[in-house]
Protein backbone atom coordinates (compact mmCIF):
# COMPACT_ATOMS: atom_id res chain seq x y z
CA UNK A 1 101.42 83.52 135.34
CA UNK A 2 102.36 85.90 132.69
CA UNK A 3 101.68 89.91 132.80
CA UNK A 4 100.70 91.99 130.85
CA UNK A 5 104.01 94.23 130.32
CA UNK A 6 106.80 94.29 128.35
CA UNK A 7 110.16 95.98 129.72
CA UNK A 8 113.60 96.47 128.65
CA UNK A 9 116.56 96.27 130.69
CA UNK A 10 119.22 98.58 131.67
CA UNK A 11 122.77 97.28 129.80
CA UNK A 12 124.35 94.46 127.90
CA UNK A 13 123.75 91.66 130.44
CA UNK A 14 121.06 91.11 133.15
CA UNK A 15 121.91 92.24 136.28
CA UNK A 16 120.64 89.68 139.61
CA UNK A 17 118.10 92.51 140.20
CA UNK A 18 116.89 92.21 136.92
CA UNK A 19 116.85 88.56 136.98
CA UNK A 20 115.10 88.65 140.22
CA UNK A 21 112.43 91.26 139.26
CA UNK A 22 111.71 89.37 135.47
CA UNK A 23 111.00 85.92 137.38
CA UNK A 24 108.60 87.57 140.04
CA UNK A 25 106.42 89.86 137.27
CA UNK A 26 106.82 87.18 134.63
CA UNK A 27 106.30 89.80 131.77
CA UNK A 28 105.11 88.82 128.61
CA UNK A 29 108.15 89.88 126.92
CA UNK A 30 111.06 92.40 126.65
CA UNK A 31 112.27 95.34 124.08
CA UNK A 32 116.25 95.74 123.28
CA UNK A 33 117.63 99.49 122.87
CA UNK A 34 120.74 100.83 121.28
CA UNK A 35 122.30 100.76 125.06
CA UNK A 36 122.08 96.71 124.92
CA UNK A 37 123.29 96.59 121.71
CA UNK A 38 127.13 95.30 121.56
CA UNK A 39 128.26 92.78 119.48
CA UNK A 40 126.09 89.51 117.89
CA UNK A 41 127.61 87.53 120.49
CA UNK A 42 126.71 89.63 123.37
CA UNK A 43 123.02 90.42 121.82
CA UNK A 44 122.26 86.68 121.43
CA UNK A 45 123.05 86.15 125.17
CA UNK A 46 121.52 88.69 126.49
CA UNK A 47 118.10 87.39 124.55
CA UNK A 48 118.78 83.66 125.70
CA UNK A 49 119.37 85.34 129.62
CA UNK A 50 115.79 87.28 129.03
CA UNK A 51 113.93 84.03 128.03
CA UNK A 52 115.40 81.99 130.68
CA UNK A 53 114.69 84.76 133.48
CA UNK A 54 110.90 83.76 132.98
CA UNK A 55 111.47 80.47 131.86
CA UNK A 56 109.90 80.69 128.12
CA UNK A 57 112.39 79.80 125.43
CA UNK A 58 109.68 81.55 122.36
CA UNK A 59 108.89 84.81 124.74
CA UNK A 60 108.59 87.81 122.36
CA UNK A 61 111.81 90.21 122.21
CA UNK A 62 111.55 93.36 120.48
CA UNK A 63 113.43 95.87 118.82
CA UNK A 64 112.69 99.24 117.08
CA UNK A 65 114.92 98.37 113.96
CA UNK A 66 113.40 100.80 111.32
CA UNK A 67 116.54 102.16 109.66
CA UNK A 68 117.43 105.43 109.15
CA UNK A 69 117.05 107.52 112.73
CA UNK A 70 115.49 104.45 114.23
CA UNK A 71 117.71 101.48 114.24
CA UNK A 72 118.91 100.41 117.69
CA UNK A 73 121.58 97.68 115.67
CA UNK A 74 123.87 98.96 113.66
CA UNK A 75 127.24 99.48 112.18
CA UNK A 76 130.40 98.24 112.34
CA UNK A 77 128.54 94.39 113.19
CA UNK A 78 125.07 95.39 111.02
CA UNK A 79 125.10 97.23 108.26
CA UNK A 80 123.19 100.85 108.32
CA UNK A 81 119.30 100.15 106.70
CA UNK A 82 117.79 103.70 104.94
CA UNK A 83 114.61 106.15 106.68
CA UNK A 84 111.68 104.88 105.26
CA UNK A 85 111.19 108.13 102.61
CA UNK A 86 114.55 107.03 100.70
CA UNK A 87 112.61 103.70 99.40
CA UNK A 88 110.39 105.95 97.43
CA UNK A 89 113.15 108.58 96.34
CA UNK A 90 115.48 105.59 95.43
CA UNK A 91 113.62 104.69 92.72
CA UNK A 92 110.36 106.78 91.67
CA UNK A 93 107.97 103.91 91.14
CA UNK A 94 105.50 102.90 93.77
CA UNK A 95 106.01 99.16 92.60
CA UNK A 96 110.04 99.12 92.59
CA UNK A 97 109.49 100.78 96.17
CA UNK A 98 107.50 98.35 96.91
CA UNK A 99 109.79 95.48 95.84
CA UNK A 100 112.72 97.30 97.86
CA UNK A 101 111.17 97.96 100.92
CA UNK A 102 110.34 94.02 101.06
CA UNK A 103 114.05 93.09 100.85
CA UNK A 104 115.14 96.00 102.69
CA UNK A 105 112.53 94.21 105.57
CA UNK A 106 113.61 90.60 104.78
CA UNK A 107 117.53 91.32 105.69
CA UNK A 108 116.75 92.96 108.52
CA UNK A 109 114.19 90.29 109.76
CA UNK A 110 117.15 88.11 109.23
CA UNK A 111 119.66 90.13 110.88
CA UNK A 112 117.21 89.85 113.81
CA UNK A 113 116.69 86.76 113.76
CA UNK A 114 120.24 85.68 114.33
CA UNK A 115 120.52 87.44 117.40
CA UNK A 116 117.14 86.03 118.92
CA UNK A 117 115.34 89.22 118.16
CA UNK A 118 111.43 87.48 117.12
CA UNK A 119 109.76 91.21 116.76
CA UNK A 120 110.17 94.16 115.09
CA UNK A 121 108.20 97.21 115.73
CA UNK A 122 107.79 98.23 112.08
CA UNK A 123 106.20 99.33 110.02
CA UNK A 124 105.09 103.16 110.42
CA UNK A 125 102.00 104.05 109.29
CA UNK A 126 101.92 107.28 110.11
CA UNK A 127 101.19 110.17 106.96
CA UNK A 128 102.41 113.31 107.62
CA UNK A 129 100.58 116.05 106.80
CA UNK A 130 102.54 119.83 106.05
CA UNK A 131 103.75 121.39 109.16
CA UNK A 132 103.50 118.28 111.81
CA UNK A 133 106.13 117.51 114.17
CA UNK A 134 109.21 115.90 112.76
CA UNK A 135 109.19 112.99 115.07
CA UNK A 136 108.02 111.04 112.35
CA UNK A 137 109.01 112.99 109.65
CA UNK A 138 111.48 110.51 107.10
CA UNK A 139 110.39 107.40 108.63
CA UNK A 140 107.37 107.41 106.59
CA UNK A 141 107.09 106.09 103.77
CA UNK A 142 105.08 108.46 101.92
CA UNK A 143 102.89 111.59 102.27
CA UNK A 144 99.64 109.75 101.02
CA UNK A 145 98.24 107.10 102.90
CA UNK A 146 97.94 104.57 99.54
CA UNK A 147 101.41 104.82 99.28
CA UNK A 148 102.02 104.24 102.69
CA UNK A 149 99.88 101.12 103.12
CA UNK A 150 101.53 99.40 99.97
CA UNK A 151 105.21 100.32 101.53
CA UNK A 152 103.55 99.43 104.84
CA UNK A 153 102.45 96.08 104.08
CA UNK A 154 105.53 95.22 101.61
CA UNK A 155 107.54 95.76 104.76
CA UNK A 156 105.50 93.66 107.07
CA UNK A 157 105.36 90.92 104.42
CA UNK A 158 109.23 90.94 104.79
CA UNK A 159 109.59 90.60 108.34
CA UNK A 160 106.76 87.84 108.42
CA UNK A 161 109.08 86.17 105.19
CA UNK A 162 112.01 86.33 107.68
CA UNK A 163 110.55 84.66 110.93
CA UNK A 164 109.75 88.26 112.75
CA UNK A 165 106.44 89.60 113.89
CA UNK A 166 105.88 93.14 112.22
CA UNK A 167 104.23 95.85 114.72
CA UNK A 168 102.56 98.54 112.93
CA UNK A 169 102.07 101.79 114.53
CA UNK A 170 101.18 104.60 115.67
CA UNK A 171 97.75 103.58 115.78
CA UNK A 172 95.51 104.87 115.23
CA UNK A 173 98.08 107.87 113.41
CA UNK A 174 100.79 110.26 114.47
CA UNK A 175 101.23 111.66 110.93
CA UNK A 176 98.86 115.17 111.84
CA UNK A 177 100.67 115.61 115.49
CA UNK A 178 102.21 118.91 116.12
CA UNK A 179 104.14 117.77 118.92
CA UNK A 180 106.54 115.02 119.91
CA UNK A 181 104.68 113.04 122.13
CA UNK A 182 107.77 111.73 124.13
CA UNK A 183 107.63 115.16 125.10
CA UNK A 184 104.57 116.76 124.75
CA UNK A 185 100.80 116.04 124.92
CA UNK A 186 99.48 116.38 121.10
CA UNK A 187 96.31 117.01 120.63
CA UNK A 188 94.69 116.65 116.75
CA UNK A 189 92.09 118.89 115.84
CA UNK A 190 91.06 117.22 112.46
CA UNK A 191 87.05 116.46 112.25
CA UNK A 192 86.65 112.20 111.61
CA UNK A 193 85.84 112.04 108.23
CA UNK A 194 89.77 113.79 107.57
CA UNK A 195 91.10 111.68 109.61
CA UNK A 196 89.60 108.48 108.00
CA UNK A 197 90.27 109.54 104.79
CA UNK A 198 94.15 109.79 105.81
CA UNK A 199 95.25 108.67 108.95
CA UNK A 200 93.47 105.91 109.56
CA UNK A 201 93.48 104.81 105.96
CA UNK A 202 96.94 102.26 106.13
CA UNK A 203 95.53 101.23 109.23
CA UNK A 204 92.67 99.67 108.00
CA UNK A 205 94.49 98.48 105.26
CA UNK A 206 96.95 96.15 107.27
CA UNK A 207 93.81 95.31 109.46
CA UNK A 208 94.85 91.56 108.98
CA UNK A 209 98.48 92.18 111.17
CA UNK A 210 99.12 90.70 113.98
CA UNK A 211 100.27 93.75 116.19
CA UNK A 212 99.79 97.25 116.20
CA UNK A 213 101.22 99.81 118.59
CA UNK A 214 99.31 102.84 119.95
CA UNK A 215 99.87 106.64 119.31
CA UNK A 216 99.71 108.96 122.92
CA UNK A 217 97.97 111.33 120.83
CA UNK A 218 94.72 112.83 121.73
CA UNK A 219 92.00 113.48 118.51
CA UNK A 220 88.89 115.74 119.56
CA UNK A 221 87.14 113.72 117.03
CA UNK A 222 87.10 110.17 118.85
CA UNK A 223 88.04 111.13 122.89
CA UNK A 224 89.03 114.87 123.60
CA UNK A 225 89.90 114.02 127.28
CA UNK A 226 92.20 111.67 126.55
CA UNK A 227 95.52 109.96 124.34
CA UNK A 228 94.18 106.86 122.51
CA UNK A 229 96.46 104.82 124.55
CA UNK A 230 94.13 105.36 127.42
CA UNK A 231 90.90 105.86 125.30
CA UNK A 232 88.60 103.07 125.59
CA UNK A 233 86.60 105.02 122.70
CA UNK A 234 89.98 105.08 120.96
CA UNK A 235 90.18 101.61 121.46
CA UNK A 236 86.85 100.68 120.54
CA UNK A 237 87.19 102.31 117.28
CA UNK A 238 90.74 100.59 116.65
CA UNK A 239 88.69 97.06 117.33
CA UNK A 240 85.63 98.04 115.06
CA UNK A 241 86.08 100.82 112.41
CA UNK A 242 89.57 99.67 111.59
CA UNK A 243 88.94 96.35 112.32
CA UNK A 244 91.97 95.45 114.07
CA UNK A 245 91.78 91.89 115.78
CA UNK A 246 95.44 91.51 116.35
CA UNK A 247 97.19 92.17 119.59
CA UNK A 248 97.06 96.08 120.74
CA UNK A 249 100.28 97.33 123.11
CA UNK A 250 101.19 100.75 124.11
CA UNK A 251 104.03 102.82 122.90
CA UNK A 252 106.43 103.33 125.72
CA UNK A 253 104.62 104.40 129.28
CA UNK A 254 107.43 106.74 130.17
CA UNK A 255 106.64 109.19 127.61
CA UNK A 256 105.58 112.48 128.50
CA UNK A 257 102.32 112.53 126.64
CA UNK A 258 100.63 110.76 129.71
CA UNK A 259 99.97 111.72 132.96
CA UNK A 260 99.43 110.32 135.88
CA UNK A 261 102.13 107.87 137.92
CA UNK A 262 103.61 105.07 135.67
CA UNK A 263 101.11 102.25 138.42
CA UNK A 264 97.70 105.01 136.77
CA UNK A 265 99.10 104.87 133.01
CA UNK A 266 99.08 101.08 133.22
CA UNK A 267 96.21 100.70 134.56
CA UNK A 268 94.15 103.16 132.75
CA UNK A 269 95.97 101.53 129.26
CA UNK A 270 94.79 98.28 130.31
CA UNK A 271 91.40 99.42 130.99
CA UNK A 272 90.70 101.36 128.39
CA UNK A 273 91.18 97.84 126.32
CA UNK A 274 94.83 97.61 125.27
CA UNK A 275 96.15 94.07 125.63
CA UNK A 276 100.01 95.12 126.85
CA UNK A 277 101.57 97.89 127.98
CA UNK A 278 105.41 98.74 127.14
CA UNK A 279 107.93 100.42 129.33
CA UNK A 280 111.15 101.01 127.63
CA UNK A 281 114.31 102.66 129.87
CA UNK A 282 115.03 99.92 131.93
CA UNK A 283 114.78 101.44 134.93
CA UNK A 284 113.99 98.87 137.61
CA UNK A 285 112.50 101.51 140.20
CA UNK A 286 109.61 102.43 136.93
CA UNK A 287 109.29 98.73 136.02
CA UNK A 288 108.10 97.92 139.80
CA UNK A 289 105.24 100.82 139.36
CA UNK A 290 104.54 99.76 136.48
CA UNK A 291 104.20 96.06 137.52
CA UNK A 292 101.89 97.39 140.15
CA UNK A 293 99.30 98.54 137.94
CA UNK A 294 99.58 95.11 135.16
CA UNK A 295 97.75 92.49 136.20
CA UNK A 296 97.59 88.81 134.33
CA UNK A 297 97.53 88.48 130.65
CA UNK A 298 94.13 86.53 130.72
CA UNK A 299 91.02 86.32 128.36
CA UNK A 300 90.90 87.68 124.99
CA UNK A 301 93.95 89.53 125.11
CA UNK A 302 95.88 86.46 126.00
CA UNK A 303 94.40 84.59 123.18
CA UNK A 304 95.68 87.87 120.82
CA UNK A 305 99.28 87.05 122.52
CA UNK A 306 98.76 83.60 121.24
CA UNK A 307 97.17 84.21 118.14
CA UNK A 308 100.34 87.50 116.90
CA UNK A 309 103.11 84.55 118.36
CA UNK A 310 101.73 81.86 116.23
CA UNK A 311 102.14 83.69 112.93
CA UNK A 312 105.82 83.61 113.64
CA UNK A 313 107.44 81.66 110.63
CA UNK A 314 109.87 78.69 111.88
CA UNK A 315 111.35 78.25 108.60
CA UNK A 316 111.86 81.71 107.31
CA UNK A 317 111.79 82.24 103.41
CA UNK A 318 115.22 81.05 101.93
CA UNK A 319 117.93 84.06 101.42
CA UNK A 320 121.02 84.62 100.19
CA UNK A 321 122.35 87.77 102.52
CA UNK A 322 125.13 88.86 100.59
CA UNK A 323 123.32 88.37 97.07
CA UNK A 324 120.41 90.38 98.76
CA UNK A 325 122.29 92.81 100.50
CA UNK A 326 124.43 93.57 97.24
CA UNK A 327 121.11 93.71 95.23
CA UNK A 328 119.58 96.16 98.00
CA UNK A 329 122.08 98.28 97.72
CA UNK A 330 122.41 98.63 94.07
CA UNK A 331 118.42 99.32 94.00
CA UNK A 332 119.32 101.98 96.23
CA UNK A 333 121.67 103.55 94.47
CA UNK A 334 119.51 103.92 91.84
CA UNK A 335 121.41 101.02 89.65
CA UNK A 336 117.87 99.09 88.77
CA UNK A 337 119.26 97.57 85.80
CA UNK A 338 122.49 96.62 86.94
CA UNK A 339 120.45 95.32 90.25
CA UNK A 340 117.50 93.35 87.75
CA UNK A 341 118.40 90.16 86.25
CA UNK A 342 116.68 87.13 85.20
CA UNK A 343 116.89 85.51 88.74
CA UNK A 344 115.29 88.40 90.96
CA UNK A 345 112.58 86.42 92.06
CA UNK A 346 115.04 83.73 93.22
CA UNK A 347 117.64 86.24 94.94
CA UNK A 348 114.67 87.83 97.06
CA UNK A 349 113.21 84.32 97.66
């Protein structure tokens, strides 16, 4: 019986706790941090141990691999990827971005894949608006939300191309906090018809993906009481004015920005209509709350689970790395004709 949960573990190998605890809560699937991270070797056994701890050899693992600040795999075994804003800078043209933020996507969806990594929680979505926190900061793509969408979905087509589930987030926008909401509580004051003509906008453009996570922001406009992780009126505009029928999980339950014990965030996430919730630090004492407050993944929100895994590709798009990563990094160095040839449609095939 599978929950409702997704939790990371605390080093480079399961421990028998671990083991132990995974096979009792039977969680829907796990998240990898830079503190499991080692060597391809070690990060493809740890994902094999994960899968066999509950006994499903396709179980979702996820990774926050975004580049730039955010990328949990790295250098000297994978090479470093860029913050979303350089794709932009790199070349001046929306379209060229565009074009580069897809292969930038597909080599990392197959780095990922290698190592039995099967989701990716990119892209960000979030525009940020003068003065907001720098938690998001270069990771966007953009500062308009057109922009972002097209970088947004070029990225997500890449991962998809490469055999990895995208997860867009913040939703429904972190782009106006004023606060870091791993810390802090933020609370936007923007009335709704601001925040749909910005925030929301990339969201509803990438309605069709099939997972999005949620922001622990509060907006006055949709729920003033509460984060829309815990918003059912949050929620319920996610599902209908943006249109999202994918699979909806948390951002990390440890964070901050919630209140309450980590058994009350769970449940309240799960009742206010998200399908999963995510805990992140590994921390077997917080998993066991946590696990406390999940119940079954059941109904529609199992059939989401089904529906986001099933739009995993099983033979990814065919890819040269080292012709793509040598073309990537000429395009980011600003070398677009030495980098454009008569075959780039085959060497980002």
């Amino acid at each position: 019986m599978t929950s409702a949960a997704i939790y990371g573990c605390s080093g480079h190998r399961l421990t028998e706790a671990e083991r132990a605890f995974f096979a009792e809560a039977r969680p829907w699937g796990f998240i990898l941090f830079r503190r499991n991270i080692d060597s391809p070797e070690q990060v493809r056994a740890l994902t094999d141990e994960l899968r066999a701890s509950i006994g499903d050899a396709a179980a979702p693992i996820l990774i926050d691999q975004e580049g730039g600040r955010v990328q949990r795999m790295g250098p000297p075994h994978w090479p470093k990827y860029p913050p979303g804003e350089a794709y932009l800078k790199a070349t001046n043209d929306p379209l060229a971005a565009r074009e580069l933020v897809r292969l930038g996507a597909r080599l990392m969806a197959h780095d990922l894949k290698a190592v039995g990594i099967n989701v990716d929680c990119l892209p960000v979505l979030d525009v940020p608006v003068p003065g907001a926190h720098d938690i998001i900061g270069d990771r966007a793509y953009a500062r308009d939300p057109a922009t972002v969408a097209q970088l947004g979905r070029a990225a997500a087509e890449g991962m998809l191309a490469g055999g990895v589930l995208p997860v867009m987030k913040h939703m429904p926008g972190h782009g106006r906090a004023f606060a870091d909401s791993h810390h802090d509580l933020p609370v936007v004051h923007a009335d709704f018809a601001t925040l749909d003509g910005w925030d929301f906008a990339p969201f509803k453009a990438l309605s069709d993906m099939p997972m999005a996570m949620t922001a622990h922001v509060v907006f006055d406009a949709i729920d003033p009481k509460r984060p829309a992780t815990t918003s059912r009126k949050a929620v319920k505009l996610m599902r209908g004015h943006l249109d999202f029928g994918g699979l909806i999980m948390t951002d990390d339950l440890s964070m901050k920005a919630l209140s309450g014990t980590l058994t009350e965030r769970a449940g309240a996430a799960l009742k206010a209509g998200c399908d999963v919730v995510l805990h992140c630090n590994g921390d077997l004492d917080e998993m066991r709350q946590v696990a406390e407050g999940t119940g079954r993944l059941k109904g529609r929100a199992a059939k989401r689970a089904a529906a986001a895994m099933a739009r995993i590709v099983h033979t990814p798009e065919p890819l040269d790395p080292f012709e793509a990563r040598l073309r990537f990094d000429a395009l980011m160095a600003g070398k677009l004709d030495a980098a454009r040839g008569p075959d780039v449609g085959e060497a980002q095939a």
